[in-house]
Protein backbone atom coordinates (compact mmCIF):
# COMPACT_ATOMS: atom_id res chain seq x y z
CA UNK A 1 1.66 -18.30 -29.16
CA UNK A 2 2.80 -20.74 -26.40
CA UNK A 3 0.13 -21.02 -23.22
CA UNK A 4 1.56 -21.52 -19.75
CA UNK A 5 0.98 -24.92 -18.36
CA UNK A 6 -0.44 -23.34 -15.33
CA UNK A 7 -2.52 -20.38 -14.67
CA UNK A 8 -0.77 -17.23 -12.67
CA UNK A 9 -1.78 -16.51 -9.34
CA UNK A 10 -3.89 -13.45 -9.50
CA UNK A 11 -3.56 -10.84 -6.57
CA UNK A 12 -4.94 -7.38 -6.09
CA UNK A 13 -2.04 -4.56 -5.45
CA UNK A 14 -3.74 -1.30 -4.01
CA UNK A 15 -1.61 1.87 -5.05
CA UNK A 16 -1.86 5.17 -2.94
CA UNK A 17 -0.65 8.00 -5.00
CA UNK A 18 -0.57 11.69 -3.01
CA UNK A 19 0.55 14.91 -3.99
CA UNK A 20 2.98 14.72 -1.75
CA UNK A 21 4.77 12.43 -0.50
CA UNK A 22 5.30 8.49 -1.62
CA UNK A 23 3.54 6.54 -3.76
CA UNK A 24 2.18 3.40 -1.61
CA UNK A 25 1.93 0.67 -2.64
CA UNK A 26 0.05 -2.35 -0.86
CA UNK A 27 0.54 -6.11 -1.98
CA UNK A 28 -0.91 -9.42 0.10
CA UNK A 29 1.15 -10.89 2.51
CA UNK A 30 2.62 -13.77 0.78
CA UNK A 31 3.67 -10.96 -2.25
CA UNK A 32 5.57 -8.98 -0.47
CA UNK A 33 9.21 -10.02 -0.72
CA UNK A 34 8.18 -10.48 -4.77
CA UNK A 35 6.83 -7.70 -4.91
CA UNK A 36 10.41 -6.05 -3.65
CA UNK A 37 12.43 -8.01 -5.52
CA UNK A 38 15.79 -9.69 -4.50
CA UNK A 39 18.03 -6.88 -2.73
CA UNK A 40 14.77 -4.21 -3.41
CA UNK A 41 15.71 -4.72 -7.01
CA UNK A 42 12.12 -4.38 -8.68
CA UNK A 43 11.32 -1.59 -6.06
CA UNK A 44 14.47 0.50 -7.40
CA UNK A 45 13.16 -0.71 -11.20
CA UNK A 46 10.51 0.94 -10.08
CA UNK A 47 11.95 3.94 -8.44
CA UNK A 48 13.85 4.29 -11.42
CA UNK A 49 11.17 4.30 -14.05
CA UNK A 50 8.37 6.49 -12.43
CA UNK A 51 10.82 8.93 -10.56
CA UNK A 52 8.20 7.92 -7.51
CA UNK A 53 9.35 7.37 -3.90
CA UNK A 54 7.28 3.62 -3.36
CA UNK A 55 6.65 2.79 0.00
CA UNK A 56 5.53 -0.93 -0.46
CA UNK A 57 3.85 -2.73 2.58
CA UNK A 58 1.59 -6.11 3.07
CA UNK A 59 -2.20 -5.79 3.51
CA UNK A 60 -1.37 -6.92 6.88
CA UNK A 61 1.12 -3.90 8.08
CA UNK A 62 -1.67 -1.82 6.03
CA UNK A 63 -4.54 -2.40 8.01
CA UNK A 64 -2.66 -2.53 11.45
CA UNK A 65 -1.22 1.11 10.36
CA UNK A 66 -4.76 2.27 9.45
CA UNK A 67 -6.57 0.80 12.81
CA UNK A 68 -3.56 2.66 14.69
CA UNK A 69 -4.43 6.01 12.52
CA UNK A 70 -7.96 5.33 13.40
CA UNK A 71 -7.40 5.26 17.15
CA UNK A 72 -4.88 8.19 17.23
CA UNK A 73 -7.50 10.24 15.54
CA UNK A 74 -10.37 9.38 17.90
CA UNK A 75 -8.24 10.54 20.84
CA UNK A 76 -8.83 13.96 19.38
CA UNK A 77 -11.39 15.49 22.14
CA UNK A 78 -14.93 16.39 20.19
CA UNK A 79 -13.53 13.67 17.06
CA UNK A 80 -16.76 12.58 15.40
CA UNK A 81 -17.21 9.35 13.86
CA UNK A 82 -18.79 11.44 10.80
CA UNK A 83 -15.31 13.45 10.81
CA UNK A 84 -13.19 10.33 11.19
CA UNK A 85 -14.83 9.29 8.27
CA UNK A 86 -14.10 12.16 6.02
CA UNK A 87 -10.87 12.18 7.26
CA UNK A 88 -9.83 9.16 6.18
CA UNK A 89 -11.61 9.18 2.81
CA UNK A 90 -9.07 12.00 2.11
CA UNK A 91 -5.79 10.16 2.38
């Protein structure tokens, strides 16, 4: 069994999976174009092989996305923090 002379970089990849809708999938910043392969070609691997639409994003795009969701849905007039909360432990 041959070793690798250096370790792999380790990263954490969060995966969203609804019942409807696409699977998303969230991969650090400096990922991201790996993660999608050259020409989307490990995206459409993976398209391919789960039958999954993949929506795949940086943790950056992520969290701006979810502070955007966040303020949309305390616009709401009577929004409680408490409901917020639920809310977005749903998705």
């Amino acid at each position: 069994m041959s070793v690798p002379p250096f370790p792999r970089p380790r990263s954490t990849v969060y995966l969203w999976m609804r019942k409807t809708g696409p699977m998303e999938v969230i991969v650090p910043d400096d990922q991201l174009s790996l993660a999608i392969g050259k020409n989307g070609q490990n995206v459409r691997l993976a398209v391919k092989l789960t039958g999954w639409k993949i929506d795949v994003k940086s943790e950056s795009i992520a969290a701006t996305q979810e502070e955007e969701g966040h303020r949309a849905l305390m616009k709401i007039p009577n929004m409680m923090r408490q409901q917020l909360k639920h809310l977005f432990n749903q998705v």
